[in-house]
PDB file of N, CA and C in Angstrom:
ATOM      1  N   UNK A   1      -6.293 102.348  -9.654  1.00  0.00           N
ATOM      2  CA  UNK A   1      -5.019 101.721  -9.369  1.00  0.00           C
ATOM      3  C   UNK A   1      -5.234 100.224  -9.287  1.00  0.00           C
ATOM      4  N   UNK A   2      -4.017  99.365  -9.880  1.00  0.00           N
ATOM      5  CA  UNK A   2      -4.059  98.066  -9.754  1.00  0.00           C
ATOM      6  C   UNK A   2      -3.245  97.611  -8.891  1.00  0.00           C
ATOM      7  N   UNK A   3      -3.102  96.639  -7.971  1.00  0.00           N
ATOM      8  CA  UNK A   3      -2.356  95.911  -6.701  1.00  0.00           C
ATOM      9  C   UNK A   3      -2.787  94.203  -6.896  1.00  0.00           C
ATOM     10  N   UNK A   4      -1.448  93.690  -6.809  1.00  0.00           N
ATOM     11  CA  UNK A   4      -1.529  92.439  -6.478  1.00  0.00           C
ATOM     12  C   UNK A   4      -1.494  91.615  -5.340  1.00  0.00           C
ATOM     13  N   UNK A   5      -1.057  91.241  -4.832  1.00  0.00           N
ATOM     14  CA  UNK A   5      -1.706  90.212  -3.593  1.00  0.00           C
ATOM     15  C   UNK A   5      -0.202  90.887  -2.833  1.00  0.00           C
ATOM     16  N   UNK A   6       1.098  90.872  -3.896  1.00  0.00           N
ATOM     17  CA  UNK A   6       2.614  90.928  -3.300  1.00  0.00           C
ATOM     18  C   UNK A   6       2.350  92.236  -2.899  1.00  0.00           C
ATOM     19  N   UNK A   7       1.723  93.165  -3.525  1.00  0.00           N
ATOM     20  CA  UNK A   7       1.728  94.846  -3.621  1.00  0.00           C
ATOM     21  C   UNK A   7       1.259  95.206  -1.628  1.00  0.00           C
ATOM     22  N   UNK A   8      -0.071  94.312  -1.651  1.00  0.00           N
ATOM     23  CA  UNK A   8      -1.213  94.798  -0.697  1.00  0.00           C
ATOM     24  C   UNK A   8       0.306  93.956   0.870  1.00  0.00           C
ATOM     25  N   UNK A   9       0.808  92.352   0.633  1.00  0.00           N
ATOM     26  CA  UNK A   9       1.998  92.515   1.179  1.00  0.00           C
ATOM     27  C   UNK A   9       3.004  93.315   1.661  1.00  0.00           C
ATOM     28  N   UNK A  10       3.605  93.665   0.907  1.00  0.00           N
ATOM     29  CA  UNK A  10       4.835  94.977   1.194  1.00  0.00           C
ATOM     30  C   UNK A  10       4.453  96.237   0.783  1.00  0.00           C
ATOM     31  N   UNK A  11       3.602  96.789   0.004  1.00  0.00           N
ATOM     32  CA  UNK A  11       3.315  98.172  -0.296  1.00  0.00           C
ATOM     33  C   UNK A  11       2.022  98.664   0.459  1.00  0.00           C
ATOM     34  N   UNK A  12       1.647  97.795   1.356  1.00  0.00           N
ATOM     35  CA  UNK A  12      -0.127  98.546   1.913  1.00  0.00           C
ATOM     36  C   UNK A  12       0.065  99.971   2.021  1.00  0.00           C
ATOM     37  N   UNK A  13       1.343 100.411   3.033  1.00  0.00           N
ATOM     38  CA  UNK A  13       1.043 101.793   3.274  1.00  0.00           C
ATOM     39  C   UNK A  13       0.499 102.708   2.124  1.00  0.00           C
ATOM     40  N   UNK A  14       1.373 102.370   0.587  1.00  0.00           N
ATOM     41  CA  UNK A  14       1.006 103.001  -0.818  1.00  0.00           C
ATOM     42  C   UNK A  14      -0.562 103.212  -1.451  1.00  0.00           C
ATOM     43  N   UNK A  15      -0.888 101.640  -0.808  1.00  0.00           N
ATOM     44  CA  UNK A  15      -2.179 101.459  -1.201  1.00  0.00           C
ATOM     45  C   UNK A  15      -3.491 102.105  -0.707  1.00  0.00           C
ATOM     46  N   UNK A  16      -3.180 102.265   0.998  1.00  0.00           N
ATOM     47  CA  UNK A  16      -4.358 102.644   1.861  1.00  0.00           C
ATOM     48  C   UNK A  16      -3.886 104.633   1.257  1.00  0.00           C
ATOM     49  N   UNK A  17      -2.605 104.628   1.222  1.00  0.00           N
ATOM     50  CA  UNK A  17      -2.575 106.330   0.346  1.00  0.00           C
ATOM     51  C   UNK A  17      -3.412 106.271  -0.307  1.00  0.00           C
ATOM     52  N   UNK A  18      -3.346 105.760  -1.687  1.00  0.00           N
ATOM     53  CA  UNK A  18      -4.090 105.956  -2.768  1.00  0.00           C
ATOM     54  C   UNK A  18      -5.838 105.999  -2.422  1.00  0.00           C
ATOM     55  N   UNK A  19      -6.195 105.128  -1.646  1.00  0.00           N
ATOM     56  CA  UNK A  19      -7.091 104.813  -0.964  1.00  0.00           C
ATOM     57  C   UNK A  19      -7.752 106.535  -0.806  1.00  0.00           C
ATOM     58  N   UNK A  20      -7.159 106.506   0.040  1.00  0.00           N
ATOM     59  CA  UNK A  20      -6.988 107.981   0.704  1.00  0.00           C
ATOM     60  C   UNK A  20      -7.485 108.913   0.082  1.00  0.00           C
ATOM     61  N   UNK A  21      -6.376 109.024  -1.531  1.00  0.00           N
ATOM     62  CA  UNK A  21      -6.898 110.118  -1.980  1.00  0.00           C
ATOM     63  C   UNK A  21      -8.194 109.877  -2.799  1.00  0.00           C
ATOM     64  N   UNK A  22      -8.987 108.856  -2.537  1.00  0.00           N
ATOM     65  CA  UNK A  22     -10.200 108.548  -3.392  1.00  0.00           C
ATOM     66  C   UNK A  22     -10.044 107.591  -4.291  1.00  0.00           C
ATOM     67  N   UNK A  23      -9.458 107.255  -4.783  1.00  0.00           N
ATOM     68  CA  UNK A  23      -8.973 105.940  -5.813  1.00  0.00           C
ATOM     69  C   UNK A  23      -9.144 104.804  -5.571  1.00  0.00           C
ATOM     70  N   UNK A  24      -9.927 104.033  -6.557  1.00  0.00           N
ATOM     71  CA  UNK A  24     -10.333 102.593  -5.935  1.00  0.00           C
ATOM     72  C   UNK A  24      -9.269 101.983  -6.422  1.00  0.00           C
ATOM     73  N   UNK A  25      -8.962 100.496  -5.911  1.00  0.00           N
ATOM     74  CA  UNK A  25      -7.996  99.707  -5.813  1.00  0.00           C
ATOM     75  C   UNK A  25      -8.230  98.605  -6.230  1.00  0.00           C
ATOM     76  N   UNK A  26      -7.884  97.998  -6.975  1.00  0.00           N
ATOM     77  CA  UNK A  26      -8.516  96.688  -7.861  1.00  0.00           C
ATOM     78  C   UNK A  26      -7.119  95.839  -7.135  1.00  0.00           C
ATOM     79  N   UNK A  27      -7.799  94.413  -6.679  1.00  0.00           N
ATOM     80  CA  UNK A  27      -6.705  93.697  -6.320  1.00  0.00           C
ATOM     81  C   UNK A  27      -6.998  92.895  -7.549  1.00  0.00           C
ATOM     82  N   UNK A  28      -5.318  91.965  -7.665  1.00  0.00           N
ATOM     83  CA  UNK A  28      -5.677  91.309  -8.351  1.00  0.00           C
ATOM     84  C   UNK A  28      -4.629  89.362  -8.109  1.00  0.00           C
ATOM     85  N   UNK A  29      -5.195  88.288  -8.215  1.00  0.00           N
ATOM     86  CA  UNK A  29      -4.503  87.580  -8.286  1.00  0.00           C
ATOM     87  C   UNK A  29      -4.381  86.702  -9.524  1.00  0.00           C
ATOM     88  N   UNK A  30      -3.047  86.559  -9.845  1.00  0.00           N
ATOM     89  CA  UNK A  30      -2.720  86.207 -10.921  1.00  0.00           C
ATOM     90  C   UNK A  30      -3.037  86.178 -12.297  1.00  0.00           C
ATOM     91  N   UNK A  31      -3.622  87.928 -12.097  1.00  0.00           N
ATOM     92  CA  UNK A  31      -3.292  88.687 -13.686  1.00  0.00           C
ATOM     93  C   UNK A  31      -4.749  88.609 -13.445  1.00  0.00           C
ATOM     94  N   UNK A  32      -5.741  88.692 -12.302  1.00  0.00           N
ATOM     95  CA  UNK A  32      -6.989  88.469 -12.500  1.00  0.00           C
ATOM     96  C   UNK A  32      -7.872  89.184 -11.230  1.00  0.00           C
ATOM     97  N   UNK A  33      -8.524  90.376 -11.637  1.00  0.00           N
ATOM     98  CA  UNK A  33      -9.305  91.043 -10.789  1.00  0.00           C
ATOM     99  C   UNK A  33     -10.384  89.959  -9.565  1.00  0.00           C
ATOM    100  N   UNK A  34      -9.656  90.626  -8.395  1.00  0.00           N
ATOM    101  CA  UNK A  34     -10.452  89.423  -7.269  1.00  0.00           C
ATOM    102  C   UNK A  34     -11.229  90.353  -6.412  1.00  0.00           C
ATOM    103  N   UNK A  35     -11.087  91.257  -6.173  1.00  0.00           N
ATOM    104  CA  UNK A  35     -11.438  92.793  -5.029  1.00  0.00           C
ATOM    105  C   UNK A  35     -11.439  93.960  -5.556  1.00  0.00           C
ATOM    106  N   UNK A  36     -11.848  94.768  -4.762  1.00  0.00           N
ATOM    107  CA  UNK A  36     -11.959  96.012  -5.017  1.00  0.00           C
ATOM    108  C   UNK A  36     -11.617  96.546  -3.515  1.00  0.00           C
ATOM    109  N   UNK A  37     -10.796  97.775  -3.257  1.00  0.00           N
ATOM    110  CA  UNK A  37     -10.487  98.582  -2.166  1.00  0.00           C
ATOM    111  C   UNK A  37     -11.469  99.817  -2.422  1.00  0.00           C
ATOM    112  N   UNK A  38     -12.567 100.299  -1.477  1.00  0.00           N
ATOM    113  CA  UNK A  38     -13.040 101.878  -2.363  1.00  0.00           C
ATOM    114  C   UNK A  38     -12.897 102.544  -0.765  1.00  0.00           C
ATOM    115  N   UNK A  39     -12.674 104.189  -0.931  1.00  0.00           N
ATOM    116  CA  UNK A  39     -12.742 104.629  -0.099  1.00  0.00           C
ATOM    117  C   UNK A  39     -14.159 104.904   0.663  1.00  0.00           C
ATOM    118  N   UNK A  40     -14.644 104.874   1.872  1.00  0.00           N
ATOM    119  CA  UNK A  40     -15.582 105.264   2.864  1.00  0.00           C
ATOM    120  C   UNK A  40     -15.938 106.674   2.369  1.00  0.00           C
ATOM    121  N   UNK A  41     -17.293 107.062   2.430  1.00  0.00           N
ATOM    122  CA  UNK A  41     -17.715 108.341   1.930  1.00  0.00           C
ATOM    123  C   UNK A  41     -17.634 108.654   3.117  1.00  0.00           C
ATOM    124  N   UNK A  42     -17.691 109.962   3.527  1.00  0.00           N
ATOM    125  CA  UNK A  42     -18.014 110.497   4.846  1.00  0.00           C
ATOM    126  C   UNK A  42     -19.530 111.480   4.628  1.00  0.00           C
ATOM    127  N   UNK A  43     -20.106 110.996   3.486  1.00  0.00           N
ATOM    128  CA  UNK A  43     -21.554 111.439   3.156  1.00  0.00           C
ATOM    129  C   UNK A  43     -22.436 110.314   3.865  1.00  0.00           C
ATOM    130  N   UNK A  44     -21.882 109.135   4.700  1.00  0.00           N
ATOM    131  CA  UNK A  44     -22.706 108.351   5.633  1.00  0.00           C
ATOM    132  C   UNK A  44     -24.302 108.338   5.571  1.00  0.00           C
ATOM    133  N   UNK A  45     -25.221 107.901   5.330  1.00  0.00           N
ATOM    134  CA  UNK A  45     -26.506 108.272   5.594  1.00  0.00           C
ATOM    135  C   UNK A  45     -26.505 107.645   7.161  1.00  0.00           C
ATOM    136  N   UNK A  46     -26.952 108.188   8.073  1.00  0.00           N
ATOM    137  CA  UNK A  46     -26.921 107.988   9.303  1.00  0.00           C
ATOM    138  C   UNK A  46     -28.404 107.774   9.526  1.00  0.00           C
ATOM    139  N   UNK A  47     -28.854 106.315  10.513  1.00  0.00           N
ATOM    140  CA  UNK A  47     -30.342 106.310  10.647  1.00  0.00           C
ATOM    141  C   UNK A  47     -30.153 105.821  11.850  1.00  0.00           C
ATOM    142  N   UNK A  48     -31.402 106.351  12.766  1.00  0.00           N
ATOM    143  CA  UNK A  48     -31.296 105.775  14.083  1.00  0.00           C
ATOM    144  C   UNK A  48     -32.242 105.051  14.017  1.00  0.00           C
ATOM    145  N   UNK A  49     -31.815 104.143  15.092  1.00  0.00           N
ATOM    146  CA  UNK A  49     -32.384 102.215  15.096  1.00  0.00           C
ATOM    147  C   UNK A  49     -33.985 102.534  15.439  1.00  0.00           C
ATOM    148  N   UNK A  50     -34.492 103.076  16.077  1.00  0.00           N
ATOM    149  CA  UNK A  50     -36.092 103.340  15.899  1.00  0.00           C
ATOM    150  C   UNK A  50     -36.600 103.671  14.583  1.00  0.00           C
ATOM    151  N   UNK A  51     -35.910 104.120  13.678  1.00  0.00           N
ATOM    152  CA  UNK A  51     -36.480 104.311  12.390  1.00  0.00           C
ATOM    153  C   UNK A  51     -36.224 103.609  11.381  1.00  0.00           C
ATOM    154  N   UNK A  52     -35.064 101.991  11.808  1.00  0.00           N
ATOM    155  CA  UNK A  52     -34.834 101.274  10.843  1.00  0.00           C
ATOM    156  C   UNK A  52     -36.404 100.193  10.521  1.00  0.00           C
ATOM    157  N   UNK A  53     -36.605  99.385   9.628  1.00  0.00           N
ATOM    158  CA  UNK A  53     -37.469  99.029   9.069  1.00  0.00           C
ATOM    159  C   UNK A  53     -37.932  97.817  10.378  1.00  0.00           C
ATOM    160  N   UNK A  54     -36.643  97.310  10.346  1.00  0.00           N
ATOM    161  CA  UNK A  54     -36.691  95.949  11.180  1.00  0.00           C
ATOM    162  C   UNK A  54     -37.117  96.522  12.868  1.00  0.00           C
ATOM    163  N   UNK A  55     -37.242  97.600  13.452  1.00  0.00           N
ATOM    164  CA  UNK A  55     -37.198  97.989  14.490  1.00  0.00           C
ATOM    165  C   UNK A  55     -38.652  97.460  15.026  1.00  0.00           C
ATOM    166  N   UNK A  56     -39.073  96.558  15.932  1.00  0.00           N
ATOM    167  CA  UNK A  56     -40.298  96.435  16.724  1.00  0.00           C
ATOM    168  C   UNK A  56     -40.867  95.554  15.865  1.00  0.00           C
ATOM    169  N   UNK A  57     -40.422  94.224  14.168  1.00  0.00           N
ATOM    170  CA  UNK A  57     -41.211  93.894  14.019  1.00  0.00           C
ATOM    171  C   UNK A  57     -41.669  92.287  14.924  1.00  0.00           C
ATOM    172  N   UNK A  58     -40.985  92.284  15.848  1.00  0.00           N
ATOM    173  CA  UNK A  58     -41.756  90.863  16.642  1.00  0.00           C
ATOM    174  C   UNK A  58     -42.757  91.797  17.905  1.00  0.00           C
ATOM    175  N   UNK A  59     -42.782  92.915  17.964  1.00  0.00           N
ATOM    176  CA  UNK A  59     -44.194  93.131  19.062  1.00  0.00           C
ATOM    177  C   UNK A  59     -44.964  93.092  19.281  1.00  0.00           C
ATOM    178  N   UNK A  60     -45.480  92.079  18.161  1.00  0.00           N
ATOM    179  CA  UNK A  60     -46.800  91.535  18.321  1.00  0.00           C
ATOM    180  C   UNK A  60     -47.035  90.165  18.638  1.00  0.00           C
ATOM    181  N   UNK A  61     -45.413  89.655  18.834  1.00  0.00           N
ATOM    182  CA  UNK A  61     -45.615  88.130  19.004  1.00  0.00           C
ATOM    183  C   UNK A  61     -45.886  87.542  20.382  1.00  0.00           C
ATOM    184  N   UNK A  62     -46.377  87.096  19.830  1.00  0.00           N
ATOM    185  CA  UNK A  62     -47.071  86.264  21.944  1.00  0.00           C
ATOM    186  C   UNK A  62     -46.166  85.774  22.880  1.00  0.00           C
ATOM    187  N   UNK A  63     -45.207  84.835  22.092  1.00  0.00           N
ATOM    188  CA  UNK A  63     -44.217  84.233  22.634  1.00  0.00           C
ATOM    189  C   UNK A  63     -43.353  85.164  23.005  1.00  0.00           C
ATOM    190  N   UNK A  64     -42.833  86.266  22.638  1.00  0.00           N
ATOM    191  CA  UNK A  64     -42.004  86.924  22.620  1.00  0.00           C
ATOM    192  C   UNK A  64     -42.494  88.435  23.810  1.00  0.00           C
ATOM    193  N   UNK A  65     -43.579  88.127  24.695  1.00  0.00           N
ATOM    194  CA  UNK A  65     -43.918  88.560  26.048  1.00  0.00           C
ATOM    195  C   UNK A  65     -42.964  88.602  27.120  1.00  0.00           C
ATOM    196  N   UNK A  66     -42.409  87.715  26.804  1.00  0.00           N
ATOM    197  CA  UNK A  66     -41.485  87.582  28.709  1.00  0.00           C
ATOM    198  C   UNK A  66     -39.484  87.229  27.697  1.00  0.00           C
ATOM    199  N   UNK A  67     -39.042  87.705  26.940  1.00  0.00           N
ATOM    200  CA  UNK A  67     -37.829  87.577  26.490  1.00  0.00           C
ATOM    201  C   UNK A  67     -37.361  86.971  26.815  1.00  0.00           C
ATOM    202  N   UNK A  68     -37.042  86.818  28.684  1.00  0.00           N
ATOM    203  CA  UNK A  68     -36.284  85.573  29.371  1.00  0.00           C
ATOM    204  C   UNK A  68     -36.649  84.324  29.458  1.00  0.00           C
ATOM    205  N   UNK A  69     -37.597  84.454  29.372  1.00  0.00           N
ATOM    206  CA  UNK A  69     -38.866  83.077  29.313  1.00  0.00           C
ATOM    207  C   UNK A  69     -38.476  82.134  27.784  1.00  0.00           C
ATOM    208  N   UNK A  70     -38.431  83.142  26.889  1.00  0.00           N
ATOM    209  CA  UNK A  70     -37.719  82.750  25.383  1.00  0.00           C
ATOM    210  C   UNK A  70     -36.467  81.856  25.324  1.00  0.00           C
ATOM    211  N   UNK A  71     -35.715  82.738  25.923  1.00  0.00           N
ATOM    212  CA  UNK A  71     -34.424  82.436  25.848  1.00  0.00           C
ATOM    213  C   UNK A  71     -34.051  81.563  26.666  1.00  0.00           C
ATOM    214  N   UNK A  72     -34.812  81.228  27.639  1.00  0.00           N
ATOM    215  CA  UNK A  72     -34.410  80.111  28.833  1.00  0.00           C
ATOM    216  C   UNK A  72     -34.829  78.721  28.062  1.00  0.00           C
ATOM    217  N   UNK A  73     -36.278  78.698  27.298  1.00  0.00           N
ATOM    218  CA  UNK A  73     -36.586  77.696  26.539  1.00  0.00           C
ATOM    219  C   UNK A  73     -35.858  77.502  24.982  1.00  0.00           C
ATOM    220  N   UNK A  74     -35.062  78.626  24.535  1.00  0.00           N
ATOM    221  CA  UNK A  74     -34.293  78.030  23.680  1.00  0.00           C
ATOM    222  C   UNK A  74     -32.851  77.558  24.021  1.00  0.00           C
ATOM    223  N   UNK A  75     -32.584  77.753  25.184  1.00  0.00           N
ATOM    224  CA  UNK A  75     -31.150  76.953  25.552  1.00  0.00           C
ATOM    225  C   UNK A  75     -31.964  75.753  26.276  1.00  0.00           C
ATOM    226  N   UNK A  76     -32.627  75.351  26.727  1.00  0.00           N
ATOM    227  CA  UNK A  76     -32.881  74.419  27.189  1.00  0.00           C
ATOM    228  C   UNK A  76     -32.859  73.493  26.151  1.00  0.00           C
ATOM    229  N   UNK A  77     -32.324  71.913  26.738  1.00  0.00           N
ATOM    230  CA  UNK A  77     -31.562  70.916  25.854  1.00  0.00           C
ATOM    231  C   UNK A  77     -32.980  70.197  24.974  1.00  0.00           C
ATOM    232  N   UNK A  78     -32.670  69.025  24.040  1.00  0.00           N
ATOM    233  CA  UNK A  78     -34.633  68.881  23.389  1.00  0.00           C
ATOM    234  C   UNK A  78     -34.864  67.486  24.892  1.00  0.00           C
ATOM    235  N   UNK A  79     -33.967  67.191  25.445  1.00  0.00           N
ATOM    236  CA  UNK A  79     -34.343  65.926  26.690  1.00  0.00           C
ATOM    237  C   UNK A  79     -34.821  66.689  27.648  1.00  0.00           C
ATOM    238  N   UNK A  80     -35.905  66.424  28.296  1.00  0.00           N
ATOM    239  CA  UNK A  80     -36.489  67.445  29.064  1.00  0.00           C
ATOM    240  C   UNK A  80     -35.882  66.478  30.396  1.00  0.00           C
ATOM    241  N   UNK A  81     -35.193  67.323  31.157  1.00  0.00           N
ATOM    242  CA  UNK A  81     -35.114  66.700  32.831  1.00  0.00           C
ATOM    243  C   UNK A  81     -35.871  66.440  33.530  1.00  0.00           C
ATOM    244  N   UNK A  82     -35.774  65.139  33.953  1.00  0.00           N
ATOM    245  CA  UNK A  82     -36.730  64.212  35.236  1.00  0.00           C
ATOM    246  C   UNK A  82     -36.402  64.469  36.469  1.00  0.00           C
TER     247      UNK A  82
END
């Protein structure tokens, strides 16, 4: 299905239908493909955060021992108070 900028305006309800029934949605402005609408699979691959890649890779960093200690020295201003 094609939708223009006026369509996704006054026709959304039509659109998020179509949506609905699986149909991608090409927006378009002025006679010219800008977006795409696609529907959400509900085939999700679901991963829990201990098994994402990024999970634990600073635990080896030194600095990164005391977290609050971190974070207190990165809000602290670069003028050190007298």
């Amino acid at each position: 299905m094609k939708a223009t900028i006026v369509d996704l305006r006054y026709r959304m309800k039509d659109v998020l239908s179509a949506v609905e029934r699986g149909e991608t949605v090409t927006v378009t402005y002025r006679g010219k493909p800008k977006a795409q609408i696609v529907p959400i699979s509900d085939k999700r691959k679901s991963v829990k955060m201990t098994e994402h890649p990024a999970f634990g890779m600073w635990k080896d960093r030194e600095d990164m021992k005391d977290p609050s200690a971190w974070v207190r020295k990165l809000r602290r201003g670069r003028r050190f108070d007298l």
